[in-house]
PDB file of N, CA and C in Angstrom:
ATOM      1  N   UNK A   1     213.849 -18.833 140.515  1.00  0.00           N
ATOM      2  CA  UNK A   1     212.413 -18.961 140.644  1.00  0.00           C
ATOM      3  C   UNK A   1     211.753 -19.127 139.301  1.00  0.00           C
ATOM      4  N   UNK A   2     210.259 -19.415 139.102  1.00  0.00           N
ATOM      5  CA  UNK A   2     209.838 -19.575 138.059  1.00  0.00           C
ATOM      6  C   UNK A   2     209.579 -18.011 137.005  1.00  0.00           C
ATOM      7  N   UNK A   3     209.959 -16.509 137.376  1.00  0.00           N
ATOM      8  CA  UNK A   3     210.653 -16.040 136.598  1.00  0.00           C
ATOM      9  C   UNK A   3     211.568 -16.322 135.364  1.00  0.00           C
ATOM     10  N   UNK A   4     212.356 -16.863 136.551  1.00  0.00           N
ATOM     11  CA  UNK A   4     213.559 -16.718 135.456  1.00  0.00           C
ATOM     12  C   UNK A   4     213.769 -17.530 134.196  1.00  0.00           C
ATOM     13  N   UNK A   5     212.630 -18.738 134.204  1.00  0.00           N
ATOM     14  CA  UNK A   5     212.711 -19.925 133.251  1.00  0.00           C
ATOM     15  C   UNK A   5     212.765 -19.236 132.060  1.00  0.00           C
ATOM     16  N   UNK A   6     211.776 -17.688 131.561  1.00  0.00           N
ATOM     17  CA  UNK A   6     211.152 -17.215 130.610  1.00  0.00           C
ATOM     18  C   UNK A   6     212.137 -16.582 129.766  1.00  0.00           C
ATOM     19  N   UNK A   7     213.091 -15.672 130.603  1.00  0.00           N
ATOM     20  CA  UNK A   7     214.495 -14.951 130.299  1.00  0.00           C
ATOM     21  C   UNK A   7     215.316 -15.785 130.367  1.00  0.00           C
ATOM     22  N   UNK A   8     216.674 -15.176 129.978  1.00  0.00           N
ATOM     23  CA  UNK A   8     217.954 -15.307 130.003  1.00  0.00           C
ATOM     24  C   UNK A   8     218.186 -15.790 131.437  1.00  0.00           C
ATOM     25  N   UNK A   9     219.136 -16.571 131.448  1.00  0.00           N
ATOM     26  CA  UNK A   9     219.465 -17.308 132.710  1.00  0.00           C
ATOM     27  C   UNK A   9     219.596 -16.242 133.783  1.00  0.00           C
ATOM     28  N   UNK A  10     219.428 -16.518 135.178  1.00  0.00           N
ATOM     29  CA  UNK A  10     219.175 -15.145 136.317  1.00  0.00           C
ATOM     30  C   UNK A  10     220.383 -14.727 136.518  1.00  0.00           C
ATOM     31  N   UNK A  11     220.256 -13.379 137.108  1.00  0.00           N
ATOM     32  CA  UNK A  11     221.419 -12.742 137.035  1.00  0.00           C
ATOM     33  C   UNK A  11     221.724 -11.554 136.122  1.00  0.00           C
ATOM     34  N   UNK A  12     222.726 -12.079 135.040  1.00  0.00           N
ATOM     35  CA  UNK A  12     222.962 -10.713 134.484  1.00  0.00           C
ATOM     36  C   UNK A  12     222.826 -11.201 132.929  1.00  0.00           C
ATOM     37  N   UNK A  13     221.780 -10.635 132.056  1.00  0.00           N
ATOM     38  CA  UNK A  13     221.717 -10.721 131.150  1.00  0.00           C
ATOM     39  C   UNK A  13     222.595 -10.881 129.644  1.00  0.00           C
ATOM     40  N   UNK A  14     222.579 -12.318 128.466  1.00  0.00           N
ATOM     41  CA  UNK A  14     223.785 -11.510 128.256  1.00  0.00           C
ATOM     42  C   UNK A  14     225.205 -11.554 128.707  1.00  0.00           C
ATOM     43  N   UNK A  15     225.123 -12.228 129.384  1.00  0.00           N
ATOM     44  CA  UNK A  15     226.877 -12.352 130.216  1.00  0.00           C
ATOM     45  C   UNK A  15     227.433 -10.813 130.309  1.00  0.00           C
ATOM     46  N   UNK A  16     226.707 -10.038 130.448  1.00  0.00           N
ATOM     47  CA  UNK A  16     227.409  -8.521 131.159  1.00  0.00           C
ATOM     48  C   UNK A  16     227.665  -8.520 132.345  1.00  0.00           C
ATOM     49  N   UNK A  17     228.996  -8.016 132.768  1.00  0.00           N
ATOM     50  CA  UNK A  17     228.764  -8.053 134.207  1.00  0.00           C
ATOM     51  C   UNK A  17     228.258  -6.795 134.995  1.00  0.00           C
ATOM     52  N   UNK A  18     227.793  -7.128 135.852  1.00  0.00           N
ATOM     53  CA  UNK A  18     227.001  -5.978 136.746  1.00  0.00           C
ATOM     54  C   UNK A  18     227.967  -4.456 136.663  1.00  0.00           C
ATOM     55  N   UNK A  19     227.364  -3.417 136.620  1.00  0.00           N
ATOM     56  CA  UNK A  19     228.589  -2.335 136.241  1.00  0.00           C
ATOM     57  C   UNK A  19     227.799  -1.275 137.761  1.00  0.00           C
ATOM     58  N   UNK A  20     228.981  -1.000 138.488  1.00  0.00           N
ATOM     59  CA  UNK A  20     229.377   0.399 139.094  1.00  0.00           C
ATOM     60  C   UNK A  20     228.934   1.520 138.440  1.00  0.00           C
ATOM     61  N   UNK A  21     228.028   2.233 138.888  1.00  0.00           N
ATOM     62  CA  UNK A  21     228.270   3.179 137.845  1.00  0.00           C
ATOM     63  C   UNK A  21     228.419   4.248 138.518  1.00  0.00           C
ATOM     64  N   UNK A  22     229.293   4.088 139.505  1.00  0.00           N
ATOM     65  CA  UNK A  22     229.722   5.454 140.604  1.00  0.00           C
ATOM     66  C   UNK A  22     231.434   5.181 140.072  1.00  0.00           C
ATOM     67  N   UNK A  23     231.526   4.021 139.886  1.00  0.00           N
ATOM     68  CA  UNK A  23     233.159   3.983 139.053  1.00  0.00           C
ATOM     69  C   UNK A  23     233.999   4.930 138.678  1.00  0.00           C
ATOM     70  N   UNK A  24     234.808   5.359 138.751  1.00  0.00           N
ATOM     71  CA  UNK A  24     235.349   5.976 138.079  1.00  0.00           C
ATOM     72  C   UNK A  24     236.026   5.395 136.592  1.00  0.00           C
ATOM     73  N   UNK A  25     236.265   4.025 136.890  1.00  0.00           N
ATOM     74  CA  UNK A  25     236.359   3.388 135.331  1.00  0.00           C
ATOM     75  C   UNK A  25     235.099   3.258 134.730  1.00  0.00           C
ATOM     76  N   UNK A  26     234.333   3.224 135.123  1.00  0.00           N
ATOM     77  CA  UNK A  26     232.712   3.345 134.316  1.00  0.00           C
ATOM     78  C   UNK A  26     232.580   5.175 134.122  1.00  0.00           C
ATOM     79  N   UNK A  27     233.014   5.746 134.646  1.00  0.00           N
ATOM     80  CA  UNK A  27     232.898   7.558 134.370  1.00  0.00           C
ATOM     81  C   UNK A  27     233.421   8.070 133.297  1.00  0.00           C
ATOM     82  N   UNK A  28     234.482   7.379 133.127  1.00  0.00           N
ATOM     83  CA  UNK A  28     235.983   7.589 132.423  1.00  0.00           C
ATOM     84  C   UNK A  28     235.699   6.658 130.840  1.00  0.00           C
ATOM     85  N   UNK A  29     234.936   5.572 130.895  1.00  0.00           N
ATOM     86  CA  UNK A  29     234.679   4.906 129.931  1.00  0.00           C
ATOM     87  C   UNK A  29     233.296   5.389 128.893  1.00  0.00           C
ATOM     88  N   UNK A  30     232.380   6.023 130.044  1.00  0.00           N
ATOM     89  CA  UNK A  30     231.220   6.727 129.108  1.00  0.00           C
ATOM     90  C   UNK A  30     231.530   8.290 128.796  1.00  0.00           C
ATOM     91  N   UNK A  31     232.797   8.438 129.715  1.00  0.00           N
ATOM     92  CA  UNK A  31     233.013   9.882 128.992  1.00  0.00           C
ATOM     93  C   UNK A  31     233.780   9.795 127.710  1.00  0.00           C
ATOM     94  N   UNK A  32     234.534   7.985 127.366  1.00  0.00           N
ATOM     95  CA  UNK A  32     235.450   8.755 126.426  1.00  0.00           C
ATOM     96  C   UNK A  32     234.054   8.170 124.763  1.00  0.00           C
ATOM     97  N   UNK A  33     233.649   7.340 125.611  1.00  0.00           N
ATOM     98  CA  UNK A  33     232.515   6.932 124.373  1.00  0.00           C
ATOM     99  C   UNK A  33     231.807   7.634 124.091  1.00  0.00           C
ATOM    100  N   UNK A  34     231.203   8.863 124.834  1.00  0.00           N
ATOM    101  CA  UNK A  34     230.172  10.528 124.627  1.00  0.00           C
ATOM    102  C   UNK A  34     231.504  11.030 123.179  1.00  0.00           C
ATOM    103  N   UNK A  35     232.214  10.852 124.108  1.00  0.00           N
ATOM    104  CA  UNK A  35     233.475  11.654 122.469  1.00  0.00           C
ATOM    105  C   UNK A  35     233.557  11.183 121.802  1.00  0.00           C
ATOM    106  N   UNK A  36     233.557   9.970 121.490  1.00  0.00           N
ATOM    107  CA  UNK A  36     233.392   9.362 120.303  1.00  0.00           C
ATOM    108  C   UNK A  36     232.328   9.392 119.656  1.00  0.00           C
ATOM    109  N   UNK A  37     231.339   9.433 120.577  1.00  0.00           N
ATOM    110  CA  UNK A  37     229.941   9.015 119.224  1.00  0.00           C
ATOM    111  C   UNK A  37     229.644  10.765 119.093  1.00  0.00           C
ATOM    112  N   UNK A  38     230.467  11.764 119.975  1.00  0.00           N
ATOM    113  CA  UNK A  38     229.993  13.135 119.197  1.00  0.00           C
ATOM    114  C   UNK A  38     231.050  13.188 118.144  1.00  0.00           C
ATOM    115  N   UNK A  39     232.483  12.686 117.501  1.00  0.00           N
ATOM    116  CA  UNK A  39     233.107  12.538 117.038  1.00  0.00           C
ATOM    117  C   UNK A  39     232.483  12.168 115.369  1.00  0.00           C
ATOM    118  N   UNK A  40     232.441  11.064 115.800  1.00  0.00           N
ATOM    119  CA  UNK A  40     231.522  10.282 114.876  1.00  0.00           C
ATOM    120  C   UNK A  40     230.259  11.586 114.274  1.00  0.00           C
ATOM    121  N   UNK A  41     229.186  11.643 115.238  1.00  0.00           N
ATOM    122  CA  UNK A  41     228.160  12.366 114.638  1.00  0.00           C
ATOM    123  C   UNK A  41     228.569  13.625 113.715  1.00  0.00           C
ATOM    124  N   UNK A  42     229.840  14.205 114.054  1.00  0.00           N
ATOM    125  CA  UNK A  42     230.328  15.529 113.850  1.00  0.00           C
ATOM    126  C   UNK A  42     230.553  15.270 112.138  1.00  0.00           C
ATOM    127  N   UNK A  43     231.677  14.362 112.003  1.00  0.00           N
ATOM    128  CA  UNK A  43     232.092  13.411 110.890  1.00  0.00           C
ATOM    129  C   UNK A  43     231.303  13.172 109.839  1.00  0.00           C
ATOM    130  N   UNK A  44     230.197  12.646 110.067  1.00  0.00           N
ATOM    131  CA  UNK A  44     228.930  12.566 109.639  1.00  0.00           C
ATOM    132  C   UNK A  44     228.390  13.522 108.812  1.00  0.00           C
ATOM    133  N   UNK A  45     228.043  14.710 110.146  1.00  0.00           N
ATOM    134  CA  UNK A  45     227.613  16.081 109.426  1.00  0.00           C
ATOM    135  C   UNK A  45     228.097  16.730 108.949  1.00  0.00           C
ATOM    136  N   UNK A  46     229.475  16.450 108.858  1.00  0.00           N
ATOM    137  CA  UNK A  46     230.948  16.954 107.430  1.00  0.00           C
ATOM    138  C   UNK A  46     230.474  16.301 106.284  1.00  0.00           C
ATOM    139  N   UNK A  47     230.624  15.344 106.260  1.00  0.00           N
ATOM    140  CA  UNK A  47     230.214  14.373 105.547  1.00  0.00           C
ATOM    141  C   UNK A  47     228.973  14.879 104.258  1.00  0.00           C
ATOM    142  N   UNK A  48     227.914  14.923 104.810  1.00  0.00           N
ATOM    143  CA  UNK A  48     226.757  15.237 104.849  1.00  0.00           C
ATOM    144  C   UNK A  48     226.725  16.303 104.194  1.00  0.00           C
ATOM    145  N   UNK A  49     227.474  17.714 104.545  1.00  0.00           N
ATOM    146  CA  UNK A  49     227.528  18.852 104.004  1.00  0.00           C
ATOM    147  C   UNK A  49     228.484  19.120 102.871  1.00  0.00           C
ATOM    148  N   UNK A  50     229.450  18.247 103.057  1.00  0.00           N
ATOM    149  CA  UNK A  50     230.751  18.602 101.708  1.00  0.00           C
ATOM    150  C   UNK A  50     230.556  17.384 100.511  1.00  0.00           C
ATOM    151  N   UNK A  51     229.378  16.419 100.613  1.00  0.00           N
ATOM    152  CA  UNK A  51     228.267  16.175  99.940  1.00  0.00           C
ATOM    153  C   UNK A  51     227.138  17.158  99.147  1.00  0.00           C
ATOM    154  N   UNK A  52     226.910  17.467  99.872  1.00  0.00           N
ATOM    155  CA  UNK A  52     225.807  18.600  99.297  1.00  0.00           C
ATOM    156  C   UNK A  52     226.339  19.855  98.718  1.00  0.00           C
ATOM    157  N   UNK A  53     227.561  20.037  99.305  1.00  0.00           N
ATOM    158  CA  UNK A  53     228.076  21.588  97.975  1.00  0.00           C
ATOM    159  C   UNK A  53     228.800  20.828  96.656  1.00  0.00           C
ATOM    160  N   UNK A  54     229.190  19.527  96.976  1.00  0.00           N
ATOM    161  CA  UNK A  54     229.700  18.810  95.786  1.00  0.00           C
ATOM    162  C   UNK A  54     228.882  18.946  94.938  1.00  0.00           C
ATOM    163  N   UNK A  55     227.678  18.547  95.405  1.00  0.00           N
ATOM    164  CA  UNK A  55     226.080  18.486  94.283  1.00  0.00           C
ATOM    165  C   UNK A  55     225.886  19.735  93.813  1.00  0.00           C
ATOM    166  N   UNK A  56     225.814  21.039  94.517  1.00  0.00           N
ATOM    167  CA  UNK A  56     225.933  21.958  94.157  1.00  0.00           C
ATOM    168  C   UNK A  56     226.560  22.419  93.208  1.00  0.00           C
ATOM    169  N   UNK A  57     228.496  22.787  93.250  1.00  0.00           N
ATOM    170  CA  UNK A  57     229.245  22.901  92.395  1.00  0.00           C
ATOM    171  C   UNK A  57     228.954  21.817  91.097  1.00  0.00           C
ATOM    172  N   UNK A  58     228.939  20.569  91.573  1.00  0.00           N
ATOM    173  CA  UNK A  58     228.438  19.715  89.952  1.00  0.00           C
ATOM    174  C   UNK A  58     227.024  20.028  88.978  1.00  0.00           C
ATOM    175  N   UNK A  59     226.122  20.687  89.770  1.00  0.00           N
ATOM    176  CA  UNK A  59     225.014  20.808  89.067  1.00  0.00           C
ATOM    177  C   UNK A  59     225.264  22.536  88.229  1.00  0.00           C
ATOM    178  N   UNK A  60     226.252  23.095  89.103  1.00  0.00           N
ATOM    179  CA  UNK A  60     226.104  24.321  88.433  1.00  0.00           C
ATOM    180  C   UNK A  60     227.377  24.110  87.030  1.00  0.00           C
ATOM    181  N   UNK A  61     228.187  23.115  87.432  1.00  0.00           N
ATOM    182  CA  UNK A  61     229.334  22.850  85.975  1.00  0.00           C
ATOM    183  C   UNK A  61     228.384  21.902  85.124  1.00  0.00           C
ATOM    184  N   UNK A  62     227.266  21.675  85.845  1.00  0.00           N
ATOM    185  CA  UNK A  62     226.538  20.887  84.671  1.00  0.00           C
ATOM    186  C   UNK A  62     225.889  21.858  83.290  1.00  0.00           C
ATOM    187  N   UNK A  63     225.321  23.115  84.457  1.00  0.00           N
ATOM    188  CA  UNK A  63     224.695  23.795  83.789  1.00  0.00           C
ATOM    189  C   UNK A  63     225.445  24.810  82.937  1.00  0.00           C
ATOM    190  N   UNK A  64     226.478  25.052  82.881  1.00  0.00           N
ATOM    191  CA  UNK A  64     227.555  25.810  82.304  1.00  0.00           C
ATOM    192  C   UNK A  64     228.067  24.963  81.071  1.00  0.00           C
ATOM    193  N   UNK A  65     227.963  23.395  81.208  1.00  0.00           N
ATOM    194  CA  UNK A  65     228.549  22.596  80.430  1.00  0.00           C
ATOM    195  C   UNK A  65     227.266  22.144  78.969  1.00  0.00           C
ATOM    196  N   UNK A  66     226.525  22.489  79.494  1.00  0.00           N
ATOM    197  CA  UNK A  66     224.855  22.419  78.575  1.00  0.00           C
ATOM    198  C   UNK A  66     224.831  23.590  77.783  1.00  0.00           C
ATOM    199  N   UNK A  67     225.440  24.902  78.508  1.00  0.00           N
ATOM    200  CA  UNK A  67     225.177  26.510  78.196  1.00  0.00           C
ATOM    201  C   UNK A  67     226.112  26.154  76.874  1.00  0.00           C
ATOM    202  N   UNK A  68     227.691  25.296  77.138  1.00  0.00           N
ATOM    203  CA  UNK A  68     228.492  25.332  75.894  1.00  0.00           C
ATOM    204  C   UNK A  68     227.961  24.389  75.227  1.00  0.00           C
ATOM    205  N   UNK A  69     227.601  23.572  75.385  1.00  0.00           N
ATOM    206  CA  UNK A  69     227.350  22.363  74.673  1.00  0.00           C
ATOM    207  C   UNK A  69     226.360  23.455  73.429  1.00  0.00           C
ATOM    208  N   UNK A  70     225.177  23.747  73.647  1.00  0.00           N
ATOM    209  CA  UNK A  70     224.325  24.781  72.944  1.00  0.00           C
ATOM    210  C   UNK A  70     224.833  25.755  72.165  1.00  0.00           C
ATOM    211  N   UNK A  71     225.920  26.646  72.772  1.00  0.00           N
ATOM    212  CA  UNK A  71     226.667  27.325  72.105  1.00  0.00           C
ATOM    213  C   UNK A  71     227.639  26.609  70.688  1.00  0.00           C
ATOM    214  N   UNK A  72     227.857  25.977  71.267  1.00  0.00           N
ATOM    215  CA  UNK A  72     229.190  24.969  70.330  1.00  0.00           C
ATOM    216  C   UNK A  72     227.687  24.726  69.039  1.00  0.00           C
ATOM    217  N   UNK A  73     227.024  23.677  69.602  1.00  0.00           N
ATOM    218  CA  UNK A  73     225.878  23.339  68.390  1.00  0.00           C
ATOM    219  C   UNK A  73     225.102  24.171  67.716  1.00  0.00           C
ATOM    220  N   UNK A  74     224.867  25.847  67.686  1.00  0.00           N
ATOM    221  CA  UNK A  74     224.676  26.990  67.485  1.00  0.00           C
ATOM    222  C   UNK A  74     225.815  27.414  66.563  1.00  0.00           C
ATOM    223  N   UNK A  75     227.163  27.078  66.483  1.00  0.00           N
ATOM    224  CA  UNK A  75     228.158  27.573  66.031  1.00  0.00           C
ATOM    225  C   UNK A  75     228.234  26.733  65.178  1.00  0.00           C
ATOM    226  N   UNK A  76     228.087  25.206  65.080  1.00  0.00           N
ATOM    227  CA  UNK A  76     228.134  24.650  63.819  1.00  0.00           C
ATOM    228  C   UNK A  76     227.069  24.650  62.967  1.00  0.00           C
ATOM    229  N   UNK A  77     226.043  24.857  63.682  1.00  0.00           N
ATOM    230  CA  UNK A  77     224.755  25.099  62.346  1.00  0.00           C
ATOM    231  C   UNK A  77     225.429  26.536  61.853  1.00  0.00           C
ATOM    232  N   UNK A  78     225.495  27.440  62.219  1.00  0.00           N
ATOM    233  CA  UNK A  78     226.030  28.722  61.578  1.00  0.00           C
ATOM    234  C   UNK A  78     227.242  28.194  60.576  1.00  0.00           C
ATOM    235  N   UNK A  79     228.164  27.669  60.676  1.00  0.00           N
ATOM    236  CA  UNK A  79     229.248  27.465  59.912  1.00  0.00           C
ATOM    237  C   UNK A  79     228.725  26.253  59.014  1.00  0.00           C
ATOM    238  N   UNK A  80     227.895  25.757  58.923  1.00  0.00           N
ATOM    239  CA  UNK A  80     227.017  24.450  58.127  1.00  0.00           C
ATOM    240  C   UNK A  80     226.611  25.245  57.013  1.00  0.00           C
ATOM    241  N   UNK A  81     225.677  26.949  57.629  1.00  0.00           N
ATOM    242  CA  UNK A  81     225.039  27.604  56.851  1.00  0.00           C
ATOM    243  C   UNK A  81     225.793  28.141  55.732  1.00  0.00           C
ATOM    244  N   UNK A  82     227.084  28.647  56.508  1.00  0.00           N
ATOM    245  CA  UNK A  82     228.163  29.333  55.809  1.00  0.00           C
ATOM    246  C   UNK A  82     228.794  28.569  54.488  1.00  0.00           C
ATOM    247  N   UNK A  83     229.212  27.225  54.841  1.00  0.00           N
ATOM    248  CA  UNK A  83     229.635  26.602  53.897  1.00  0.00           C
ATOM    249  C   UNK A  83     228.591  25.914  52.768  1.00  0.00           C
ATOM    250  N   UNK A  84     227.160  26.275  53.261  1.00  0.00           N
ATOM    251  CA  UNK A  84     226.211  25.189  52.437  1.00  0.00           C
ATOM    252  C   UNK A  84     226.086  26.894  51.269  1.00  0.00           C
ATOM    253  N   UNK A  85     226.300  27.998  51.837  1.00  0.00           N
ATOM    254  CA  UNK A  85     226.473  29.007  50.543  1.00  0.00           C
ATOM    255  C   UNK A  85     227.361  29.207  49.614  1.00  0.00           C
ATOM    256  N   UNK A  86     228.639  28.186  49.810  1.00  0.00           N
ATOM    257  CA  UNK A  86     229.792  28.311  48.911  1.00  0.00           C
ATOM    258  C   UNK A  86     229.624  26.946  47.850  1.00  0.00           C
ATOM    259  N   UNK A  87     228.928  27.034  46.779  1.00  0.00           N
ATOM    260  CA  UNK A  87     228.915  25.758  46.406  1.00  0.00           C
ATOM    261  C   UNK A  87     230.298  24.729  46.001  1.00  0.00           C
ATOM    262  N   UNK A  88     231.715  25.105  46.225  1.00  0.00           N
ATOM    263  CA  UNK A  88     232.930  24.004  46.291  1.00  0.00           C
ATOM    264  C   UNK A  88     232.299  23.460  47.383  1.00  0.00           C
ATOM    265  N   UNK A  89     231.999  24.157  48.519  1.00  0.00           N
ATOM    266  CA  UNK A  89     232.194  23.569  50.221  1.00  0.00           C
ATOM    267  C   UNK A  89     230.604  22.329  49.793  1.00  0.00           C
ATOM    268  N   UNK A  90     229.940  22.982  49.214  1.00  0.00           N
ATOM    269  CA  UNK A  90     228.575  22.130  49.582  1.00  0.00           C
ATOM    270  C   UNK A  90     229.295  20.456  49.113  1.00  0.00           C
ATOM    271  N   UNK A  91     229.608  20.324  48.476  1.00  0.00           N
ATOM    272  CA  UNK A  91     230.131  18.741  48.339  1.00  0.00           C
ATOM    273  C   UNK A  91     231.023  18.372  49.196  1.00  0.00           C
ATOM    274  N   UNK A  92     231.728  19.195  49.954  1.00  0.00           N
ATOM    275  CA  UNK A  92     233.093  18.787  51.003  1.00  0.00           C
ATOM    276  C   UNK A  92     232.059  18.467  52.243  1.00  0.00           C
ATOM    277  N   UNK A  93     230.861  19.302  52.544  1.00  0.00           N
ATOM    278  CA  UNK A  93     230.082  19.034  53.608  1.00  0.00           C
ATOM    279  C   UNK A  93     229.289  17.257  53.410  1.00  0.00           C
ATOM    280  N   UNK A  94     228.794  17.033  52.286  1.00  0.00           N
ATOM    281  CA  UNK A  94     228.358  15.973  52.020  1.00  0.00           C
ATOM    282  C   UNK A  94     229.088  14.627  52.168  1.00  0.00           C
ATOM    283  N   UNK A  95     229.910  14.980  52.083  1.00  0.00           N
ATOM    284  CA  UNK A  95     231.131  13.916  51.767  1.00  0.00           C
ATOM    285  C   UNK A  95     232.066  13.671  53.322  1.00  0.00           C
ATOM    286  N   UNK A  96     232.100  14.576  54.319  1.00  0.00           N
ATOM    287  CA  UNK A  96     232.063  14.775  55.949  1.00  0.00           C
ATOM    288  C   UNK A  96     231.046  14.452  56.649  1.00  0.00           C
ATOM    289  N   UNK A  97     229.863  14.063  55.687  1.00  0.00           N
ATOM    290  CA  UNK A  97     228.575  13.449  56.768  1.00  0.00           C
ATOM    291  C   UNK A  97     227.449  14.467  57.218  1.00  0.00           C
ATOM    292  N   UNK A  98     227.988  16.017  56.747  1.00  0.00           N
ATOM    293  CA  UNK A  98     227.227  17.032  57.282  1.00  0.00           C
ATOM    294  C   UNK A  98     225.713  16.658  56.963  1.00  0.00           C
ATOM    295  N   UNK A  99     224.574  17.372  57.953  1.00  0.00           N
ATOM    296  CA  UNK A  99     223.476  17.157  57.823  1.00  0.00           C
ATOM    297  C   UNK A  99     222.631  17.835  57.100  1.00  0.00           C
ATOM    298  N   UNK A 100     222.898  18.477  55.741  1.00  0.00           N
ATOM    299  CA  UNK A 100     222.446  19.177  54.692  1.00  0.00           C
ATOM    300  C   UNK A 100     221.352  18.128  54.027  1.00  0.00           C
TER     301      UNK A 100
END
């Protein structure tokens, strides 16, 4: 009828064919696809979470790695100081690039 000119040719949209859905192969087919896409979603939200403690653990070795970094650069100005009081060392520092 003049419907159908507007859509997809009449019938079944799509070339799907008409589905049973008292089937038991249609029962059996959306039950195993429910498991899969909760499969999937589950996967996901693993995913998702062993992501986010990664970020975690990395931000806290970040911050531990800054704590030494500071420490370390604290320890060479001290030993900069040390050697800029021995005047042999004060020319060995100059001559290493030190920032005296």
């Amino acid at each position: 009828g003049p419907a159908c000119s507007l859509s997809p040719p009449c019938g079944n949209p799509k070339g799907k064919k008409s589905v049973n859905k008292d089937s038991l192969e249609y029962r059996l087919r959306r039950e195993r696809n429910n498991i899969a896409v909760r499969k999937s979603r589950d996967k996901a939200k693993r995913r998702v979470m062993e992501t986010q403690q990664r970020m975690v653990e990395l931000l806290g070795e970040n911050e531990r790695l800054r704590t030494r970094v500071e420490q370390l650069m604290q320890e060479t100005e001290t030993l900069r100081d040390i050697f800029r009081q021995v005047p042999e060392a004060a020319g060995l520092i100059k001559g290493l690039g030190g920032c005296s």
